[in-house]
C-alpha atoms as a PDB file:
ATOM      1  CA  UNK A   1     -18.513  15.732  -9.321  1.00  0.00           C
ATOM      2  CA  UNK A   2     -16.984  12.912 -11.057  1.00  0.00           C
ATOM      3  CA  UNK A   3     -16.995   9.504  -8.780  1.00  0.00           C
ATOM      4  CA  UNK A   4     -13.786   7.062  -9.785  1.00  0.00           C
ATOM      5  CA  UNK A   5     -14.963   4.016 -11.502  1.00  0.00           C
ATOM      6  CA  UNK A   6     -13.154   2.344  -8.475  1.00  0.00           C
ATOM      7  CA  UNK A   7     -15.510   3.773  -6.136  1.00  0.00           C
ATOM      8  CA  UNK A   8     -18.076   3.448  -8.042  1.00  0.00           C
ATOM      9  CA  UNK A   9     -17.582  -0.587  -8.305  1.00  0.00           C
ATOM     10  CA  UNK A  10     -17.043  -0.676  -4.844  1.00  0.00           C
ATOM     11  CA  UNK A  11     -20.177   1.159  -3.815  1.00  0.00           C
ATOM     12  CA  UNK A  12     -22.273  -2.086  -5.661  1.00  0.00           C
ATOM     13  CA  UNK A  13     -20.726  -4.438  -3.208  1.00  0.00           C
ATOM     14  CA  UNK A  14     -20.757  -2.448  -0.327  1.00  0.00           C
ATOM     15  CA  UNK A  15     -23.772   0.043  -0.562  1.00  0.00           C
ATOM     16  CA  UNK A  16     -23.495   3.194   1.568  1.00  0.00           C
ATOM     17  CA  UNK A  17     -21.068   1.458   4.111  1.00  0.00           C
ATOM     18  CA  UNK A  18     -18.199   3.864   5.408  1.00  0.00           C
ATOM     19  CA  UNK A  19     -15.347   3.871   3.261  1.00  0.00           C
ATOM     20  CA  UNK A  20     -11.555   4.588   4.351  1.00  0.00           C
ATOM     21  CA  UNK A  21     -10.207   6.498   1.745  1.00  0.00           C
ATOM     22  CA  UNK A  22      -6.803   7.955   0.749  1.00  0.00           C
ATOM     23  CA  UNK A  23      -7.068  11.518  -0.116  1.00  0.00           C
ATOM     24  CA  UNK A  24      -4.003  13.999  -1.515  1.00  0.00           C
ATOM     25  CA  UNK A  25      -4.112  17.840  -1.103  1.00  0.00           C
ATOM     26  CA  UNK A  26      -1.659  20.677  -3.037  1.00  0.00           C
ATOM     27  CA  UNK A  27      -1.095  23.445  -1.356  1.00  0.00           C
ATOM     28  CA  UNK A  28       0.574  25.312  -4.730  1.00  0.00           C
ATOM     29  CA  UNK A  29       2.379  28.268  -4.831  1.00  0.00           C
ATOM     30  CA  UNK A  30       3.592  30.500  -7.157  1.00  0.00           C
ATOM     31  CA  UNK A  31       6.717  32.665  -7.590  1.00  0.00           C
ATOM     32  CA  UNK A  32       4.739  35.678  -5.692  1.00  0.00           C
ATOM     33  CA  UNK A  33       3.689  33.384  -2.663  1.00  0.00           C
ATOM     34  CA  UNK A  34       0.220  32.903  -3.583  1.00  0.00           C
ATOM     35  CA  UNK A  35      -1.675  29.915  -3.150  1.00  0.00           C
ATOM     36  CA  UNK A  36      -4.056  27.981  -5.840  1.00  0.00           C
ATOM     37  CA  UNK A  37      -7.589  27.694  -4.844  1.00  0.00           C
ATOM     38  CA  UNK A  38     -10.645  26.462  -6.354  1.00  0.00           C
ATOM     39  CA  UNK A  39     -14.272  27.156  -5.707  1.00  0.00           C
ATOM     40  CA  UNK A  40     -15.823  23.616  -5.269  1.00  0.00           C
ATOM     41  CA  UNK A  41     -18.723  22.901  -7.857  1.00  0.00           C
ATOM     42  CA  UNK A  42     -19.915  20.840  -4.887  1.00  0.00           C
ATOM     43  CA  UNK A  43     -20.608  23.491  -2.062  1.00  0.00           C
ATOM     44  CA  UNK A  44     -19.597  26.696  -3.588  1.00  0.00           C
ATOM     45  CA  UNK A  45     -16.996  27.013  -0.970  1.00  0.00           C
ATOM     46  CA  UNK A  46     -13.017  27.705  -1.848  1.00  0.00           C
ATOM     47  CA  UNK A  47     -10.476  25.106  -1.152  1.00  0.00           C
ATOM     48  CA  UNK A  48      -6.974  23.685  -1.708  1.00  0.00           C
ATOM     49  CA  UNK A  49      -7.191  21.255  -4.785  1.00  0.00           C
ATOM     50  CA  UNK A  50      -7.726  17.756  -3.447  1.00  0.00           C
ATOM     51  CA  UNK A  51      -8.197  14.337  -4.679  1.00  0.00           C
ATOM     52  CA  UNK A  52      -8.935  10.257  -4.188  1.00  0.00           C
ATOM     53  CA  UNK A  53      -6.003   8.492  -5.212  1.00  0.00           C
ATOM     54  CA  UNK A  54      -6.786   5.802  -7.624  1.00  0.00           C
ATOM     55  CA  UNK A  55      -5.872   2.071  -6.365  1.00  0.00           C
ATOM     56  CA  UNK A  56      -1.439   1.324  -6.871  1.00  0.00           C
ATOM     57  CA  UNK A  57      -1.449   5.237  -7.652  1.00  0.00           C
ATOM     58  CA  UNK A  58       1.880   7.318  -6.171  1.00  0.00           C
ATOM     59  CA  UNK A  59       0.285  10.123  -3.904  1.00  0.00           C
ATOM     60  CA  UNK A  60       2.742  12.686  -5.606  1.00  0.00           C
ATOM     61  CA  UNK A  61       2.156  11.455  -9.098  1.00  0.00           C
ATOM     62  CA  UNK A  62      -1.672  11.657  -8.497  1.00  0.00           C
ATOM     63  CA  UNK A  63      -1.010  14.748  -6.836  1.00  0.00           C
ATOM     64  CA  UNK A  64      -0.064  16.402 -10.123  1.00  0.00           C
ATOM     65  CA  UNK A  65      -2.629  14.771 -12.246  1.00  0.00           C
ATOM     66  CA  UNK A  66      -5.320  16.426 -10.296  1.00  0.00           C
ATOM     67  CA  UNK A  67      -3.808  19.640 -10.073  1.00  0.00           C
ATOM     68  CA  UNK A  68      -3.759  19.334 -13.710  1.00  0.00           C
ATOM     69  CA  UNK A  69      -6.829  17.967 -13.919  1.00  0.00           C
ATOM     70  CA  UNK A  70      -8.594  20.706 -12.109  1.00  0.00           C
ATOM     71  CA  UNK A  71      -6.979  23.603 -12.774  1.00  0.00           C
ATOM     72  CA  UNK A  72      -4.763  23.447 -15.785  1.00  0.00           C
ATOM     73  CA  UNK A  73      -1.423  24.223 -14.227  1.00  0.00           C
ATOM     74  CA  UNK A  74       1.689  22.209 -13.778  1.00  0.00           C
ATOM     75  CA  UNK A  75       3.148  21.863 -10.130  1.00  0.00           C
ATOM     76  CA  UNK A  76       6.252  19.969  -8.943  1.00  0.00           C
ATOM     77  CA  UNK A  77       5.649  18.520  -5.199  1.00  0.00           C
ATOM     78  CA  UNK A  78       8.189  20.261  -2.848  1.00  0.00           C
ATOM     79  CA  UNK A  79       7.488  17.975   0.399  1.00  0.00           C
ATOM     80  CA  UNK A  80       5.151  16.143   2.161  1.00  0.00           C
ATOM     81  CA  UNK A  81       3.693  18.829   4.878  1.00  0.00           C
ATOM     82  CA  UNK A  82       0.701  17.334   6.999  1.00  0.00           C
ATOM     83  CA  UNK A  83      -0.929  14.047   7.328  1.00  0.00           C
ATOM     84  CA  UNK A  84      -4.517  13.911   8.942  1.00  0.00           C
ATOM     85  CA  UNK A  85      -7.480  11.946   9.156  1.00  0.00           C
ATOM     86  CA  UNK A  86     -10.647  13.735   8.442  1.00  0.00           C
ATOM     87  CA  UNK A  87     -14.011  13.079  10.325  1.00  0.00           C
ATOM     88  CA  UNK A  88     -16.523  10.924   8.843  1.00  0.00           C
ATOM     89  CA  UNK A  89     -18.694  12.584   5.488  1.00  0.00           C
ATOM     90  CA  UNK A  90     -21.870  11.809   4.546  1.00  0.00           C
ATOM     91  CA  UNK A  91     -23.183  12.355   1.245  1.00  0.00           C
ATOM     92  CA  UNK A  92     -26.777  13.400   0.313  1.00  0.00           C
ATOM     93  CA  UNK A  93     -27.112   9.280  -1.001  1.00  0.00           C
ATOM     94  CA  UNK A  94     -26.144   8.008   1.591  1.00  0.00           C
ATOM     95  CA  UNK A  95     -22.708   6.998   1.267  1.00  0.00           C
ATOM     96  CA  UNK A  96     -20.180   7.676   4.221  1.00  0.00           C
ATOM     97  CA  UNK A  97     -16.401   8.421   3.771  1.00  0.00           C
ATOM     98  CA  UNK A  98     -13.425   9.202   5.488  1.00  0.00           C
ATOM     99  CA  UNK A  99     -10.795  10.299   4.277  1.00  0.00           C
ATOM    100  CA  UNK A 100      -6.501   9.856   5.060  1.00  0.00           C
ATOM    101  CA  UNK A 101      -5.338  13.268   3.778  1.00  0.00           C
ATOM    102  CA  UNK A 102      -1.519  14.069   2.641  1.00  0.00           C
ATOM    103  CA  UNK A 103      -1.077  17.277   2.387  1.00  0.00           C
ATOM    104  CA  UNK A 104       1.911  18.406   0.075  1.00  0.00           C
ATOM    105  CA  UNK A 105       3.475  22.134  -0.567  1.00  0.00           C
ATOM    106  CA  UNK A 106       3.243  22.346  -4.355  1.00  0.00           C
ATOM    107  CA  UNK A 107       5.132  24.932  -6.667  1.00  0.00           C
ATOM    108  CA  UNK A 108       3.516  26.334  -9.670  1.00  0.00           C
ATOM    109  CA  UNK A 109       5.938  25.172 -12.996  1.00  0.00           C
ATOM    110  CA  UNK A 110       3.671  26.523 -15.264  1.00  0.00           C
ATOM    111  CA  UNK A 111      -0.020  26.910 -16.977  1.00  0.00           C
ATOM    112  CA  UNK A 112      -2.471  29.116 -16.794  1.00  0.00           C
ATOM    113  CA  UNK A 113      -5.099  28.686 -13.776  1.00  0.00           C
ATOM    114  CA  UNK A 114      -8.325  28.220 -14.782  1.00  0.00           C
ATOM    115  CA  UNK A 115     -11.363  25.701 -14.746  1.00  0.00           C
ATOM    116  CA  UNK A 116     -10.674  22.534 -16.176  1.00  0.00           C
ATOM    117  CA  UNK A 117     -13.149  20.077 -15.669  1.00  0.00           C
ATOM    118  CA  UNK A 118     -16.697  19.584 -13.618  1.00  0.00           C
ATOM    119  CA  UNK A 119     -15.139  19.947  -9.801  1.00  0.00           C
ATOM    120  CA  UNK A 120     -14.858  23.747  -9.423  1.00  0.00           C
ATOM    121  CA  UNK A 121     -16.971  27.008 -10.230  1.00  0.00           C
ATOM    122  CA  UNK A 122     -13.759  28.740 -10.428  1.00  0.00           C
ATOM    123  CA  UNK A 123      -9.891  29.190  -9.736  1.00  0.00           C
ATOM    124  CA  UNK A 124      -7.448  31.576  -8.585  1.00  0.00           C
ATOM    125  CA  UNK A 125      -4.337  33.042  -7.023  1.00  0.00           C
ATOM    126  CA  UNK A 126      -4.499  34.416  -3.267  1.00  0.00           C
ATOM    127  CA  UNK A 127      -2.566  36.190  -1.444  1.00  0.00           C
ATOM    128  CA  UNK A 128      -2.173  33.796   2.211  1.00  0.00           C
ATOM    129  CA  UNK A 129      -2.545  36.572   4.483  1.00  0.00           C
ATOM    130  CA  UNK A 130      -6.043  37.931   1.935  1.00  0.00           C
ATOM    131  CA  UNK A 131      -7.745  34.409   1.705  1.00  0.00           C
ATOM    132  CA  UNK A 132     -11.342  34.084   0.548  1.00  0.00           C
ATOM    133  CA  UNK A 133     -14.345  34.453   3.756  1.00  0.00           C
ATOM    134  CA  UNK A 134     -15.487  31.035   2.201  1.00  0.00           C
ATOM    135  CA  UNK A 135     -12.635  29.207   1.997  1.00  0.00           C
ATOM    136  CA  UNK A 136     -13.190  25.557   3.835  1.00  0.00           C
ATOM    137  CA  UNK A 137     -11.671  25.241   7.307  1.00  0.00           C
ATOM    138  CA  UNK A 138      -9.903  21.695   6.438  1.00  0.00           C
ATOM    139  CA  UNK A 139      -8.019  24.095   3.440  1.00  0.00           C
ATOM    140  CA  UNK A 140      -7.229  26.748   6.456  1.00  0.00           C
ATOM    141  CA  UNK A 141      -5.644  24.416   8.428  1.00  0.00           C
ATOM    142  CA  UNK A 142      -3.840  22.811   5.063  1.00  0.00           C
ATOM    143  CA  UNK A 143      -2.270  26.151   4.418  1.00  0.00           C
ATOM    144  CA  UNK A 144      -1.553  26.772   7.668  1.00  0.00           C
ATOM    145  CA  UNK A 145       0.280  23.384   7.738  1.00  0.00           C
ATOM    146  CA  UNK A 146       1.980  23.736   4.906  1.00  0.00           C
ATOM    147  CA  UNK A 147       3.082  27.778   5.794  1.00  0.00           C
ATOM    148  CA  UNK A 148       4.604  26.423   8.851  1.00  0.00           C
ATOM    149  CA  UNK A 149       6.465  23.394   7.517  1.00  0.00           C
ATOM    150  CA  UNK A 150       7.828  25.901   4.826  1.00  0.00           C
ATOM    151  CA  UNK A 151       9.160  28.212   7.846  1.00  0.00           C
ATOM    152  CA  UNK A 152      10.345  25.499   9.774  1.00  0.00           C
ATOM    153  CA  UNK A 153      11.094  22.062   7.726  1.00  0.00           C
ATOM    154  CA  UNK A 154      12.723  20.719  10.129  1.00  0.00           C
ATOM    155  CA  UNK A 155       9.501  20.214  12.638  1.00  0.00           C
ATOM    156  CA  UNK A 156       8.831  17.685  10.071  1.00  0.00           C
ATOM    157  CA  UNK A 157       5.173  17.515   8.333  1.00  0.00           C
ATOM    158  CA  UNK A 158       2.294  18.084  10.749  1.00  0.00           C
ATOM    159  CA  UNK A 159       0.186  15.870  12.285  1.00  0.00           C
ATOM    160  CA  UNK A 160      -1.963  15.136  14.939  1.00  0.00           C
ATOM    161  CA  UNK A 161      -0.192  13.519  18.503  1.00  0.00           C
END
């Protein structure tokens, strides 16, 4: 898994210390209704394809670049569904995050799905009511998010009260 330079640099100055970081997450789907996944290189598991913004970056421009990054497809960003703070991560060195996620319904423009750099074992289309057994709960609740901001946008995104 490739570590931003930015966090990288940061990591020198502040060793292992718990870091507050801004993540993005696409929920993408295509013109059938399925959703993107990738199998994390990381734990094997399936998720929604996810991302550190780099420092001054635009979450929905980022947003795209590591959809593209990852899996080789083009998305436009619909809306902004959920915004959540995840619990505290610790990594096998040490270091601690946490991480501000936006979550943001995606839809597939084009490209063909498939593994594009070192972050995932594989990628795919699924159905959302036939979802992988090891998909990641934080991507459950992300498509479940997203699913029920499509059905009803004007709840507004999700988050927690």
């Amino acid at each position: 898994m490739a570590v931003p330079e930015f966090i990288t640099a940061l990591r020198t100055r502040v060793g292992t210390a718990l870091l507050w970081m801004p993540g993005v997450s696409a929920v993408v789907l295509d013109d059938g209704g399925r959703v993107l996944l990738g199998r994390r290189a990381d734990t094997g598991r399936w998720a929604v394809i996810s991302g550190i913004l780099e420092p001054g970056e635009q979450p929905a421009i980022g947003l795209v670049r590591e959809v593209l990054e990852e899996t080789g497809v083009d998305v436009r960003v619909e809306a902004l569904a959920a915004v959540r703070a995840g619990g505290v991560v610790s990594y096998q060195n040490g270091d601690r995050a946490q991480y501000l996620d936006l979550t943001f319904w995606c839809a597939w423009t084009g490209g063909e799905a498939h593994v594009a750099d070192d972050e995932s074992l594989d990628v795919g289309w699924f159905p959302t009511d036939a979802l992988p057994d090891e998909l990641t709960a934080s991507s459950a609740e992300r498509i479940a998010d997203t699913l029920a901001f499509i059905a009803d946008p004007t709840a507004g995104p999700r988050f927690d009260r």
